[in-house]
PDB file of N, CA and C in Angstrom:
ATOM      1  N   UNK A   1      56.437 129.302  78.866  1.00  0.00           N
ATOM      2  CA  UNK A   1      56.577 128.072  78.135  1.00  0.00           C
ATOM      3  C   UNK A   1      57.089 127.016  79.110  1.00  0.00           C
ATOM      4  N   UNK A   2      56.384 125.925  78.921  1.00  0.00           N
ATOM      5  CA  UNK A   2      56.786 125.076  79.870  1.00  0.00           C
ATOM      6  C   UNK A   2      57.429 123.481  78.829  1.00  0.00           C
ATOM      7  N   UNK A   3      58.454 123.258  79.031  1.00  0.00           N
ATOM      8  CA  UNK A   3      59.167 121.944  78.284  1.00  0.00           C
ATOM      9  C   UNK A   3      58.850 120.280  78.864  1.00  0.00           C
ATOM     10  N   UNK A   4      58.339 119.484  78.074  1.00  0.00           N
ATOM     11  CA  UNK A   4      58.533 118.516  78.899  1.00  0.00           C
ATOM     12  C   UNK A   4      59.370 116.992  77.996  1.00  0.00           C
ATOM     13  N   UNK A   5      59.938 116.430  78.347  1.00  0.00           N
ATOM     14  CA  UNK A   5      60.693 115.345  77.502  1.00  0.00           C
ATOM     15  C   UNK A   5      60.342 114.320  77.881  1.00  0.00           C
ATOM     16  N   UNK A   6      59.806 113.380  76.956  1.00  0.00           N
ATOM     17  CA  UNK A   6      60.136 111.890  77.593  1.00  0.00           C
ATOM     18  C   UNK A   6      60.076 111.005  75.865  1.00  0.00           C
ATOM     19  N   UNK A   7      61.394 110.465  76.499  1.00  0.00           N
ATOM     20  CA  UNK A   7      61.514 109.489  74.908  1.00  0.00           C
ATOM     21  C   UNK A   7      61.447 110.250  73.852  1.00  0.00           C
ATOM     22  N   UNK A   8      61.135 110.066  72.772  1.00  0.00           N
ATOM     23  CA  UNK A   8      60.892 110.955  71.489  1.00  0.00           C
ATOM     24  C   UNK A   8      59.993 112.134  71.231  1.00  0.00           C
ATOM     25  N   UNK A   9      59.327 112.411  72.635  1.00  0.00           N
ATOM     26  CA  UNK A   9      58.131 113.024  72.595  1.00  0.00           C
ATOM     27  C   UNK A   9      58.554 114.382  73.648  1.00  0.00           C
ATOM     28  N   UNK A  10      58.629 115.808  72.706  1.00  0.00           N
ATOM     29  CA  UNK A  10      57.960 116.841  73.480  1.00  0.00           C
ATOM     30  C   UNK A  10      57.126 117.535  73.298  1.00  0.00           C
ATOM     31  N   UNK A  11      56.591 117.742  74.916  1.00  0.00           N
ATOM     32  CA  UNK A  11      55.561 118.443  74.777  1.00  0.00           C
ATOM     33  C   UNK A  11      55.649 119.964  75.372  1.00  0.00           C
ATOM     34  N   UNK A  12      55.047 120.974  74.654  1.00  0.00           N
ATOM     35  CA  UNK A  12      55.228 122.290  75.114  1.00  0.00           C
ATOM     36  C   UNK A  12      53.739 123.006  75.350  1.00  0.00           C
ATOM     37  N   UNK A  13      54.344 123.383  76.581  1.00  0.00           N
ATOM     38  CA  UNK A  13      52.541 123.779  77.298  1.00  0.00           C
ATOM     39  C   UNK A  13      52.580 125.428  76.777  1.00  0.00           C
ATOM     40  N   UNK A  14      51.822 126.481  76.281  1.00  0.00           N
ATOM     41  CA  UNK A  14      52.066 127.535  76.140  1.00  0.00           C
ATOM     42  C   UNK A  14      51.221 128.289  76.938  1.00  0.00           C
ATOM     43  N   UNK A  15      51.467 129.709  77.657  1.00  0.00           N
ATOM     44  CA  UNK A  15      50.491 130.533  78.712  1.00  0.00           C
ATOM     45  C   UNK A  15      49.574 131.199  77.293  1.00  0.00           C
ATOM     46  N   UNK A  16      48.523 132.191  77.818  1.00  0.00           N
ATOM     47  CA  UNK A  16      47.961 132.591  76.705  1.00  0.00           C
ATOM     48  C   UNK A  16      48.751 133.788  75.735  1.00  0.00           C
ATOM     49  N   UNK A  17      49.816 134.681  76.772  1.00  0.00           N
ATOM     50  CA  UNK A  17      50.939 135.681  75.887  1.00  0.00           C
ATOM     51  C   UNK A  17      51.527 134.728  74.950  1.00  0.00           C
ATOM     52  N   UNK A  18      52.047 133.823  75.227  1.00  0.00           N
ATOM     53  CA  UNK A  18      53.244 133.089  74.386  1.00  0.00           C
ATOM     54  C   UNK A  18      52.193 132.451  73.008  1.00  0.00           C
ATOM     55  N   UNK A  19      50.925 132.125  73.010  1.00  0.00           N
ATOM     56  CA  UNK A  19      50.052 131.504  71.834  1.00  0.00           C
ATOM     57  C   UNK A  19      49.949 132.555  70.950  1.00  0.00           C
ATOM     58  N   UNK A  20      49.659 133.854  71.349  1.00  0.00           N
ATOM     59  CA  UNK A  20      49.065 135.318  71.000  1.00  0.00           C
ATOM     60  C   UNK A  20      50.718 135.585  70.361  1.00  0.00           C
ATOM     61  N   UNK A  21      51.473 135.331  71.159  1.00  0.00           N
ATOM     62  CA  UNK A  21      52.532 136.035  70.034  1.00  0.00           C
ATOM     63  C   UNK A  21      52.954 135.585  68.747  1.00  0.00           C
ATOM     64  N   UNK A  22      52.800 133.720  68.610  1.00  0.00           N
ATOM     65  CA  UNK A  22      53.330 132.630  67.651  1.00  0.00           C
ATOM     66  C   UNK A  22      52.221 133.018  66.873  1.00  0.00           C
ATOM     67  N   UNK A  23      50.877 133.217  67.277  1.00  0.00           N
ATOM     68  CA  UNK A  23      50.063 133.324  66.366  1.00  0.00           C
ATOM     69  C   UNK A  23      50.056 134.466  65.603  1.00  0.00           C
ATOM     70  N   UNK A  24      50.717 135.593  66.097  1.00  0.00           N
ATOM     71  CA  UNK A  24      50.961 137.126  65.407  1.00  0.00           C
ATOM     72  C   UNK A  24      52.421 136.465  64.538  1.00  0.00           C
ATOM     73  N   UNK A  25      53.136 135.583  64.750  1.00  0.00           N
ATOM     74  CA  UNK A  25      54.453 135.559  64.095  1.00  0.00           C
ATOM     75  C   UNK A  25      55.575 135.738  64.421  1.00  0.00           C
ATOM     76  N   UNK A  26      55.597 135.676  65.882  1.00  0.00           N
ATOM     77  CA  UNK A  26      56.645 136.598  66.588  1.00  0.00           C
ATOM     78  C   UNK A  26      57.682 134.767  67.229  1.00  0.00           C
ATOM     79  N   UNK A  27      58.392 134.873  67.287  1.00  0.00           N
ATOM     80  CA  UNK A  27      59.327 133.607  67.730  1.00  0.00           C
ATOM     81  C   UNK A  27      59.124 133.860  69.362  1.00  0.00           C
ATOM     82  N   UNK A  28      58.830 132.858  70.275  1.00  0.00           N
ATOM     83  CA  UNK A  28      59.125 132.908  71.373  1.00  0.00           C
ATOM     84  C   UNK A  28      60.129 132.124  71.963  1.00  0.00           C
ATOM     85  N   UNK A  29      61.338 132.440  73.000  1.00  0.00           N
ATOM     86  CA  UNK A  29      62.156 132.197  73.566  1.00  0.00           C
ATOM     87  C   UNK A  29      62.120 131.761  75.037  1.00  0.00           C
ATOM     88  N   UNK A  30      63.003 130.839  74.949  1.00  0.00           N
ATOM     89  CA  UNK A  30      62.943 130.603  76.973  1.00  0.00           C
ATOM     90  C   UNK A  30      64.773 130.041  76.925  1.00  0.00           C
ATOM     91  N   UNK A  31      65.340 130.450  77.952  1.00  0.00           N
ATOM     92  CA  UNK A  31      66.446 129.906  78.463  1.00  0.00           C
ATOM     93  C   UNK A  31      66.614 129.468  79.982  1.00  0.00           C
ATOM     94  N   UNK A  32      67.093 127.672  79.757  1.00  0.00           N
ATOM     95  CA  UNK A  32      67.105 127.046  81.090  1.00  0.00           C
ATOM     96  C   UNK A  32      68.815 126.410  81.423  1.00  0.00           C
ATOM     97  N   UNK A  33      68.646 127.260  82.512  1.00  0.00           N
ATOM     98  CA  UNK A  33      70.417 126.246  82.648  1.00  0.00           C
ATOM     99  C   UNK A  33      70.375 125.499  82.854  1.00  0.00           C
ATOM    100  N   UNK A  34      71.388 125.078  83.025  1.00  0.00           N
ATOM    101  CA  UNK A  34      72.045 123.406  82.518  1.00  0.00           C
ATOM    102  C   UNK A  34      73.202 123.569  83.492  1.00  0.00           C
ATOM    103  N   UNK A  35      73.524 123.513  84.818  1.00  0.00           N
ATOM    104  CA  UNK A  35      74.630 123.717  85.775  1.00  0.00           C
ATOM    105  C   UNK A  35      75.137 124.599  85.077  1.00  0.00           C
ATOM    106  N   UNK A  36      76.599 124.868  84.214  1.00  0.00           N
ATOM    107  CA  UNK A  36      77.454 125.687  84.218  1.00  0.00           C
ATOM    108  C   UNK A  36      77.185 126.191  82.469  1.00  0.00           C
ATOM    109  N   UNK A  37      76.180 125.479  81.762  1.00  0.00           N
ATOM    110  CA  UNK A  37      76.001 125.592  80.433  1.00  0.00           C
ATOM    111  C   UNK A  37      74.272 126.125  80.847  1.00  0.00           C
ATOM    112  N   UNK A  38      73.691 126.526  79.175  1.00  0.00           N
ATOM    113  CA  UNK A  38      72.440 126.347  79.231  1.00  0.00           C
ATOM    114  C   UNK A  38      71.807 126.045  77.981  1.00  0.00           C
ATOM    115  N   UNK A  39      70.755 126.272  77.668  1.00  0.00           N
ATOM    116  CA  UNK A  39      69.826 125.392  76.852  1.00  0.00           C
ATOM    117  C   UNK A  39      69.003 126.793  76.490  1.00  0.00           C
ATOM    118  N   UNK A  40      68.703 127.427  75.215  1.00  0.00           N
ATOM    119  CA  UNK A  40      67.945 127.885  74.937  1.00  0.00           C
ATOM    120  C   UNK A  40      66.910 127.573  73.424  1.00  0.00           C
ATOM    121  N   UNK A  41      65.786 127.625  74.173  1.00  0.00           N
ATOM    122  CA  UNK A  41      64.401 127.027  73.222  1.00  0.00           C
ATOM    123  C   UNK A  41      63.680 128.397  72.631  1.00  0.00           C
ATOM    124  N   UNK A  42      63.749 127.974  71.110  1.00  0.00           N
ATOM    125  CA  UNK A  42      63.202 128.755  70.782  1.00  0.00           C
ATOM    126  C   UNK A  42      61.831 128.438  69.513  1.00  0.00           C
ATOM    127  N   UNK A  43      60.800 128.536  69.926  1.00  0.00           N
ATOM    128  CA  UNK A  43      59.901 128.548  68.782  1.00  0.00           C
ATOM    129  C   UNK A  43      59.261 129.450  68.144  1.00  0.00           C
ATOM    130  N   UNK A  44      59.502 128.636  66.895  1.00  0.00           N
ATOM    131  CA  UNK A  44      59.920 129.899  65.422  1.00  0.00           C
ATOM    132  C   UNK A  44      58.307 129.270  64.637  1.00  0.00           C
ATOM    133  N   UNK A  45      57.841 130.384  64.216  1.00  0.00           N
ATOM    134  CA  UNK A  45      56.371 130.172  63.404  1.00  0.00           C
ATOM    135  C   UNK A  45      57.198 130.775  62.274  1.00  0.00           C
ATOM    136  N   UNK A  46      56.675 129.440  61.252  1.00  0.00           N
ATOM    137  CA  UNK A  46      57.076 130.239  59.957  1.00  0.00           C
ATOM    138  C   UNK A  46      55.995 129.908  58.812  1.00  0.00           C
ATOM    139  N   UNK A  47      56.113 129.719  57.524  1.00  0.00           N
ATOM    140  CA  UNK A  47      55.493 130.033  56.407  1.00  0.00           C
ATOM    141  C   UNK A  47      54.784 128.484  55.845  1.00  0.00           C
ATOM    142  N   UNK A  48      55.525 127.725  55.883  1.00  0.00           N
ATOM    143  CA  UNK A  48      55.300 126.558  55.655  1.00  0.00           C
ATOM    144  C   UNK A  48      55.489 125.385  55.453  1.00  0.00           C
ATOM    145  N   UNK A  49      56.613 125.177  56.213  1.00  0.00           N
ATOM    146  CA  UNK A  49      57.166 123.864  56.464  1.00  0.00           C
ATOM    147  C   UNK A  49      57.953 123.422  58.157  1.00  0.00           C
ATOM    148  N   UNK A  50      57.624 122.685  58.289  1.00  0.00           N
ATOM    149  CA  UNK A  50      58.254 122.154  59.931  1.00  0.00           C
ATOM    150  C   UNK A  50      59.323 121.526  59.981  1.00  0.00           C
ATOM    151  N   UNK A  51      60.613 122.065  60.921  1.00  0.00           N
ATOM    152  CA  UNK A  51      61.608 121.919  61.597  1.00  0.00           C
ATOM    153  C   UNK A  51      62.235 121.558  62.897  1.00  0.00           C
ATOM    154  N   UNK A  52      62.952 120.772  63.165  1.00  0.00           N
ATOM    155  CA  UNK A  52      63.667 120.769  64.574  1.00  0.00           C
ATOM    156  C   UNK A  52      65.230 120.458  64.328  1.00  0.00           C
ATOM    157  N   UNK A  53      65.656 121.487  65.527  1.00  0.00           N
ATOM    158  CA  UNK A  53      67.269 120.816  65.596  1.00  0.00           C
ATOM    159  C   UNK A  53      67.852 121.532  66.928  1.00  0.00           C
ATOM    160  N   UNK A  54      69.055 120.927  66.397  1.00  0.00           N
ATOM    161  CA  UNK A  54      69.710 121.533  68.582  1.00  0.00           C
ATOM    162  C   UNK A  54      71.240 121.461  67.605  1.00  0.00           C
ATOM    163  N   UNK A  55      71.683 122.761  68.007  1.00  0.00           N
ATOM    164  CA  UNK A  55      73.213 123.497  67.397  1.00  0.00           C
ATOM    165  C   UNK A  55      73.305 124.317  68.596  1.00  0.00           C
ATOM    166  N   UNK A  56      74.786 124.127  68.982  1.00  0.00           N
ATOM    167  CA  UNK A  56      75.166 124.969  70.235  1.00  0.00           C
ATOM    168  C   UNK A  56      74.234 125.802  71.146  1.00  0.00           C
ATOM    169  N   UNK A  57      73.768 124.434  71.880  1.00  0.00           N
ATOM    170  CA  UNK A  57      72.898 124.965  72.770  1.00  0.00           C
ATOM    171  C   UNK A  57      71.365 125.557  72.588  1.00  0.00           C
ATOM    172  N   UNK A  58      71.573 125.650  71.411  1.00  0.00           N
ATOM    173  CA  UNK A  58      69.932 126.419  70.791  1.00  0.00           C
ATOM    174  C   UNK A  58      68.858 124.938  70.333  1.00  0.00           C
ATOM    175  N   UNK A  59      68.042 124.714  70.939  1.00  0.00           N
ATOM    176  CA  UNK A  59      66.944 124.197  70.527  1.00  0.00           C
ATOM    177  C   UNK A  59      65.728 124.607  69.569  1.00  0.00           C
ATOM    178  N   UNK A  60      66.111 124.560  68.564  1.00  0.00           N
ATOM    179  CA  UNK A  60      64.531 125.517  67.452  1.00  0.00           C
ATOM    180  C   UNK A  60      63.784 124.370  66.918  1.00  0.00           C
ATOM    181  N   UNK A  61      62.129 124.821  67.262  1.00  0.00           N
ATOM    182  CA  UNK A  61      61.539 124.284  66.579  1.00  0.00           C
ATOM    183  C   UNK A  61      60.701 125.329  65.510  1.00  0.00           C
ATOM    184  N   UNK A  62      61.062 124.558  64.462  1.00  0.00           N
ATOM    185  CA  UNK A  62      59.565 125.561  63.600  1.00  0.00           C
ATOM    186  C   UNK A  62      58.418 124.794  63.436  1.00  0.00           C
ATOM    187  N   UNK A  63      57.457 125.764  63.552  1.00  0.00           N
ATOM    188  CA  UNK A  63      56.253 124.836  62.863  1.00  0.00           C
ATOM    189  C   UNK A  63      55.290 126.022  62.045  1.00  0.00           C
ATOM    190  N   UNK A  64      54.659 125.915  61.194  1.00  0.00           N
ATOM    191  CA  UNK A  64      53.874 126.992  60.545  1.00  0.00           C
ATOM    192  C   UNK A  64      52.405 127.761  61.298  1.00  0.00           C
ATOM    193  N   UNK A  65      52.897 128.660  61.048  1.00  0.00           N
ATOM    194  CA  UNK A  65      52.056 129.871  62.337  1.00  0.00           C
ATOM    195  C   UNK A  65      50.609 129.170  62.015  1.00  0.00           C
ATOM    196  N   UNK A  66      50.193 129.128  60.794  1.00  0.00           N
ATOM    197  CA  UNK A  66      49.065 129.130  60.767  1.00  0.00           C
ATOM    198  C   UNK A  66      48.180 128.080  61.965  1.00  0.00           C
ATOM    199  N   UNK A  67      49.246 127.155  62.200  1.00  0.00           N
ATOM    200  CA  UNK A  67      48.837 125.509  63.267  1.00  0.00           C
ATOM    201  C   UNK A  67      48.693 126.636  64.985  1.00  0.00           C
ATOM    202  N   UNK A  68      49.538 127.750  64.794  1.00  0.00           N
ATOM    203  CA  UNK A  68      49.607 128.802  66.003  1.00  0.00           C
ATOM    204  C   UNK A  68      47.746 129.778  65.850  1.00  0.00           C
ATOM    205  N   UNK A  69      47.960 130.073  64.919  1.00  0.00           N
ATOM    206  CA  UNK A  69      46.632 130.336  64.325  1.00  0.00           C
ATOM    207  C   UNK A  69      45.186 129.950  64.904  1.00  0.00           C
ATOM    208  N   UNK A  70      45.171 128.589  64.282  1.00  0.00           N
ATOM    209  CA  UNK A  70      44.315 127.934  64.435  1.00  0.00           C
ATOM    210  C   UNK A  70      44.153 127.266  65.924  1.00  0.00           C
ATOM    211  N   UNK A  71      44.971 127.022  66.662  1.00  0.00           N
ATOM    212  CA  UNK A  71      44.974 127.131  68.326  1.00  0.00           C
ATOM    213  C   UNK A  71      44.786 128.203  68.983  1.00  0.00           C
ATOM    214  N   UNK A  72      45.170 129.196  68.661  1.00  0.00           N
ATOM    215  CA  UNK A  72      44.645 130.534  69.520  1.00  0.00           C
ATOM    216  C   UNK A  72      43.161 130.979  68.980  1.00  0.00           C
ATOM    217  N   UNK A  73      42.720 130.484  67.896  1.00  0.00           N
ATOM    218  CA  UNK A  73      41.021 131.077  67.745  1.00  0.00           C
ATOM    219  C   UNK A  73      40.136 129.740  68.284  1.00  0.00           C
ATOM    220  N   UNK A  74      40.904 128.891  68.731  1.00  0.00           N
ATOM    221  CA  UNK A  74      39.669 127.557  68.475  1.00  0.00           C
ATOM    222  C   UNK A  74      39.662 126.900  70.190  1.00  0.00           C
ATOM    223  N   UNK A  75      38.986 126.267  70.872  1.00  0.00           N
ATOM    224  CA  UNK A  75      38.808 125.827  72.282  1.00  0.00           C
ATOM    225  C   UNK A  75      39.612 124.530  72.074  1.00  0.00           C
ATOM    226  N   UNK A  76      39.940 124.437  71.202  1.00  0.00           N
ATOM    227  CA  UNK A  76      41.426 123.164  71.168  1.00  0.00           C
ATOM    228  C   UNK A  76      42.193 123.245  72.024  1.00  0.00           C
ATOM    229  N   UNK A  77      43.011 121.708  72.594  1.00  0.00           N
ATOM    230  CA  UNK A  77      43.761 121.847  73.714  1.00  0.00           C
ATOM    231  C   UNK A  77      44.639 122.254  72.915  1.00  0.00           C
ATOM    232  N   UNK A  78      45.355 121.677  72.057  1.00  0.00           N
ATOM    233  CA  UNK A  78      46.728 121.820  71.251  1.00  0.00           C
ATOM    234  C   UNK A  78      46.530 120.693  70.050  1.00  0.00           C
ATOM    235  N   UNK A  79      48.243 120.623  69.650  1.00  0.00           N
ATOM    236  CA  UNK A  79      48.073 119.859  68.320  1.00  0.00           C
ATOM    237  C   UNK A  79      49.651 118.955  68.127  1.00  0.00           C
ATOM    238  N   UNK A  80      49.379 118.103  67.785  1.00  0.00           N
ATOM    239  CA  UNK A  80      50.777 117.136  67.454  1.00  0.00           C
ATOM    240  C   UNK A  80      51.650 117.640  66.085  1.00  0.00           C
ATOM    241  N   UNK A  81      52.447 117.404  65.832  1.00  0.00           N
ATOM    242  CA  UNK A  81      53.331 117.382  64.477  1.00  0.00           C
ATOM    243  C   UNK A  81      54.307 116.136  65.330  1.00  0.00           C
ATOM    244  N   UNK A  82      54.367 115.493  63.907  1.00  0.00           N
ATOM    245  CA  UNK A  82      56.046 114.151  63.607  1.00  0.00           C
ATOM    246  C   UNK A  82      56.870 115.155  62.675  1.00  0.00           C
ATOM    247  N   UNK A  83      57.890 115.119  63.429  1.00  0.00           N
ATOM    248  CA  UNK A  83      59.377 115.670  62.859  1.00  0.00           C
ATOM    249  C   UNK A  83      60.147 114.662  62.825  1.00  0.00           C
ATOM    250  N   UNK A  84      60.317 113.603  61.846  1.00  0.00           N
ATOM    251  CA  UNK A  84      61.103 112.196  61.837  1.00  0.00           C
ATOM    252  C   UNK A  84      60.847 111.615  62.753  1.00  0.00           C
ATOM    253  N   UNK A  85      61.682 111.196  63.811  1.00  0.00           N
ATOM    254  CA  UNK A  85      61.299 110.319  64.962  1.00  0.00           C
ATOM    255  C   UNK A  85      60.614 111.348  66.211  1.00  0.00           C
ATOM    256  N   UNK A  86      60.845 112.444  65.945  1.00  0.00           N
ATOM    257  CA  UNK A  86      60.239 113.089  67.238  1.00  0.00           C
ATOM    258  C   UNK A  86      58.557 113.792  66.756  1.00  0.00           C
ATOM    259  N   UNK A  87      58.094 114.122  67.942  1.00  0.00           N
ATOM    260  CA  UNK A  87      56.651 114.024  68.191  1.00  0.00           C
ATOM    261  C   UNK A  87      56.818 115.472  69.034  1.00  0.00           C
ATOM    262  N   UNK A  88      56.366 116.390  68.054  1.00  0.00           N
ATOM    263  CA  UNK A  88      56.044 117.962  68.897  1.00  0.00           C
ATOM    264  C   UNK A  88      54.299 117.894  69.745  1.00  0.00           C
ATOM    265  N   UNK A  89      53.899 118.028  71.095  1.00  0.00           N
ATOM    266  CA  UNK A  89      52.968 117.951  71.351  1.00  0.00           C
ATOM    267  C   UNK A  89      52.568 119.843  71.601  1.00  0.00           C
ATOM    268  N   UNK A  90      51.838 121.059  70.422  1.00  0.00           N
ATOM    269  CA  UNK A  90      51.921 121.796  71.271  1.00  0.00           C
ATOM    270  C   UNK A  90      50.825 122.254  72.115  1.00  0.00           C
ATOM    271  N   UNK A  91      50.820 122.339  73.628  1.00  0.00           N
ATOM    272  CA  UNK A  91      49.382 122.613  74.011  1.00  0.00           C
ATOM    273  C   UNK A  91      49.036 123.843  74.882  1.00  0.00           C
ATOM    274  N   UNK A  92      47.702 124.474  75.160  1.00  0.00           N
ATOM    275  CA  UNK A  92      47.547 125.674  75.975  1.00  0.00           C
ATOM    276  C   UNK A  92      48.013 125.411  77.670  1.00  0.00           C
ATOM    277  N   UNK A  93      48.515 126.104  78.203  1.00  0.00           N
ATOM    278  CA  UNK A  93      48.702 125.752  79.136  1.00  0.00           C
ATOM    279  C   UNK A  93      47.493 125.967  80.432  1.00  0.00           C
ATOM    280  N   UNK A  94      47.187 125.307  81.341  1.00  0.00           N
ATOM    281  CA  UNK A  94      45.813 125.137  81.834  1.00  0.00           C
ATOM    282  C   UNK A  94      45.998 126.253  83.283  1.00  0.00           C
ATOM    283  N   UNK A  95      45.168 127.316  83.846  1.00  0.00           N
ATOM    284  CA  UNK A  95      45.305 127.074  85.330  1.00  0.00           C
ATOM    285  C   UNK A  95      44.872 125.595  86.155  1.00  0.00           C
ATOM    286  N   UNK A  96      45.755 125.610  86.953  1.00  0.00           N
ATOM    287  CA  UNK A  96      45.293 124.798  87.992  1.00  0.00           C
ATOM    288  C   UNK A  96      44.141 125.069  89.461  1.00  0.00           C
ATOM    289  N   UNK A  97      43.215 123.907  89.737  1.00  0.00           N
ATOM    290  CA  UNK A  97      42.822 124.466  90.809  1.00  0.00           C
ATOM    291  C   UNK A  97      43.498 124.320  92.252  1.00  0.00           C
ATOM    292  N   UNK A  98      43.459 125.252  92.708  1.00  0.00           N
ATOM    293  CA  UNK A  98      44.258 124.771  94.246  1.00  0.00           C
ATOM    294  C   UNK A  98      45.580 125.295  94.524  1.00  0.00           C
ATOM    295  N   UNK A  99      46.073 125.652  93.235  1.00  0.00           N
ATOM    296  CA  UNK A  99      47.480 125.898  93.132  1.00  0.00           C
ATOM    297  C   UNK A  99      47.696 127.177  93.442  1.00  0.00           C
ATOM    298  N   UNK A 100      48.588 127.988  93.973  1.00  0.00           N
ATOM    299  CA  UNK A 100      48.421 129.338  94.463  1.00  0.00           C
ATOM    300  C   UNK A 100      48.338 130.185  93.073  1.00  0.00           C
ATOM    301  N   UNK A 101      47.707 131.270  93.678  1.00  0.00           N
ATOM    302  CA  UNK A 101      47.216 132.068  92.120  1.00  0.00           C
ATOM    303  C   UNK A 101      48.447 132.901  91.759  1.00  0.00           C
ATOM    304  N   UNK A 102      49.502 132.694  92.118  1.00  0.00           N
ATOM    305  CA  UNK A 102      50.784 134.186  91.301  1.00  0.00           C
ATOM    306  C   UNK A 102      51.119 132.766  90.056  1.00  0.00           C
ATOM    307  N   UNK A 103      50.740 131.630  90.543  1.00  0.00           N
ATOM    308  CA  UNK A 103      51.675 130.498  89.705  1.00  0.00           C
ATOM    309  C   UNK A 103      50.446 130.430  88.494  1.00  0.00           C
ATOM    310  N   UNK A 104      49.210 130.792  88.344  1.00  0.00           N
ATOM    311  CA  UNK A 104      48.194 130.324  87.418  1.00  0.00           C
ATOM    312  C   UNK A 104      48.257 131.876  86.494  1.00  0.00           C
ATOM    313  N   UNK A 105      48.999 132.873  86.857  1.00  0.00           N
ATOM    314  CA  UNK A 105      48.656 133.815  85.972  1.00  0.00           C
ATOM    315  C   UNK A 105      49.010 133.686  84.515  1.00  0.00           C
ATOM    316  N   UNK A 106      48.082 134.319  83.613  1.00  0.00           N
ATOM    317  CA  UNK A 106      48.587 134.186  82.488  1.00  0.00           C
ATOM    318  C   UNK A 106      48.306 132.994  81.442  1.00  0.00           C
ATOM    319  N   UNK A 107      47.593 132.326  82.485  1.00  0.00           N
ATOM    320  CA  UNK A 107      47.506 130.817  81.665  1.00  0.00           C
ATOM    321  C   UNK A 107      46.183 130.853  81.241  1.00  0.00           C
ATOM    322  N   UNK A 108      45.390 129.735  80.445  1.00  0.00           N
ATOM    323  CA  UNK A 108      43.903 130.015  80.140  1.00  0.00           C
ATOM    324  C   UNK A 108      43.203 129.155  81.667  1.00  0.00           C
ATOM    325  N   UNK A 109      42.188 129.571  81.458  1.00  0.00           N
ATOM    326  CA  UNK A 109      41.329 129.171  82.327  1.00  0.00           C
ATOM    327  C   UNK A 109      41.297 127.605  82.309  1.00  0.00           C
ATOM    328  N   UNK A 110      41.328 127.044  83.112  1.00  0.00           N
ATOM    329  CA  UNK A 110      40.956 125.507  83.326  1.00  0.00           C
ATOM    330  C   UNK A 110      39.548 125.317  83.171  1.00  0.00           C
ATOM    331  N   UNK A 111      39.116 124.432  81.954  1.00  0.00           N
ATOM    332  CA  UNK A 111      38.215 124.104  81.040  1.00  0.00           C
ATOM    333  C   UNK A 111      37.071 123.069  82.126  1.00  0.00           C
ATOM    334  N   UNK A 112      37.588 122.533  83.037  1.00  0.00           N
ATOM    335  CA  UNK A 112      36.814 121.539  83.892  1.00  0.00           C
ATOM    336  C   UNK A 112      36.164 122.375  84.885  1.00  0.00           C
ATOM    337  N   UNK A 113      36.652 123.035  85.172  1.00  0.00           N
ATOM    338  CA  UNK A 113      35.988 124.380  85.991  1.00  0.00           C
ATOM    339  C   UNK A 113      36.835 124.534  87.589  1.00  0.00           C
ATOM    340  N   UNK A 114      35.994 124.977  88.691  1.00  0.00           N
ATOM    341  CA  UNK A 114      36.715 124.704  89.856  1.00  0.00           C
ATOM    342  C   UNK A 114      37.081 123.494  90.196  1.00  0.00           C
ATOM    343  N   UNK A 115      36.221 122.874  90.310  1.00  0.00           N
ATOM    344  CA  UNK A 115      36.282 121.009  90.330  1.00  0.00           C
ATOM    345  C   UNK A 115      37.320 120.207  89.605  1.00  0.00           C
ATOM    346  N   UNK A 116      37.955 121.229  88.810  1.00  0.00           N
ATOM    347  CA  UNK A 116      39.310 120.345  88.333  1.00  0.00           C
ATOM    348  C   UNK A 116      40.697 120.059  89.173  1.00  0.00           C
ATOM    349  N   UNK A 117      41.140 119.022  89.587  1.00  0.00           N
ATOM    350  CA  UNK A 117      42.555 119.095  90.107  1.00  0.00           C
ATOM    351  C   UNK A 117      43.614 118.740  88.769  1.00  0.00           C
ATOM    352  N   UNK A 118      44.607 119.344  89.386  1.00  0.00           N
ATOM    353  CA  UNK A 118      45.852 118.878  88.417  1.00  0.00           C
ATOM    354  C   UNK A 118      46.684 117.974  88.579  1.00  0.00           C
TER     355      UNK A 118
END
């Protein structure tokens, strides 16, 4: 899982394990320190309604599996949700070309082909 912030807007890139699991139902986790603290993200697929919040250190978002669903069967990049002022972007995460291959594992194939840079 890769995090990215800017202004009201995140966006979360997912490899193809981490889509395959939200889409089975399974919550996926990542923890990033923070110097002497840290930050752990966790996204929660649930039943049918969408969430965000940040309580001691825990970042959860929910959003309903089925939106997990429907991204892991379909050639969609990803999909937006508004959670009040914030803007969940979630998307597949791409290989890159050029980039050394231990760093592209796991990810889907880059859709532009070799000819794509990142």
């Amino acid at each position: 899982m890769k995090i990215r912030l800017k202004d009201n807007t995140i966006r979360i890139r997912l490899s193809m394990d981490e889509l395959a699991c939200l889409a089975e139902g399974e919550t996926v986790t990542m923890a990033t320190a923070l110097g002497t603290h840290s930050l752990l993200t966790e996204l929660v697929p649930c039943e049918d309604s969408h969430d965000i919040g940040l309580q001691d250190g825990l970042l959860f978002i929910k959003i309903e599996q089925s939106k997990y669903q429907n991204l892991h069967a379909s050639e969609e990049e990803g999909f937006e949700i508004e959670l009040g002022d914030s803007i969940i972007l979630i998307q597949k995460d791409y290989q890159c070309v050029g980039r050394e291959e231990a760093l592209n594992v796991g990810l889907f194939p880059n859709p532009k082909g070799e000819d794509a840079a990142c």
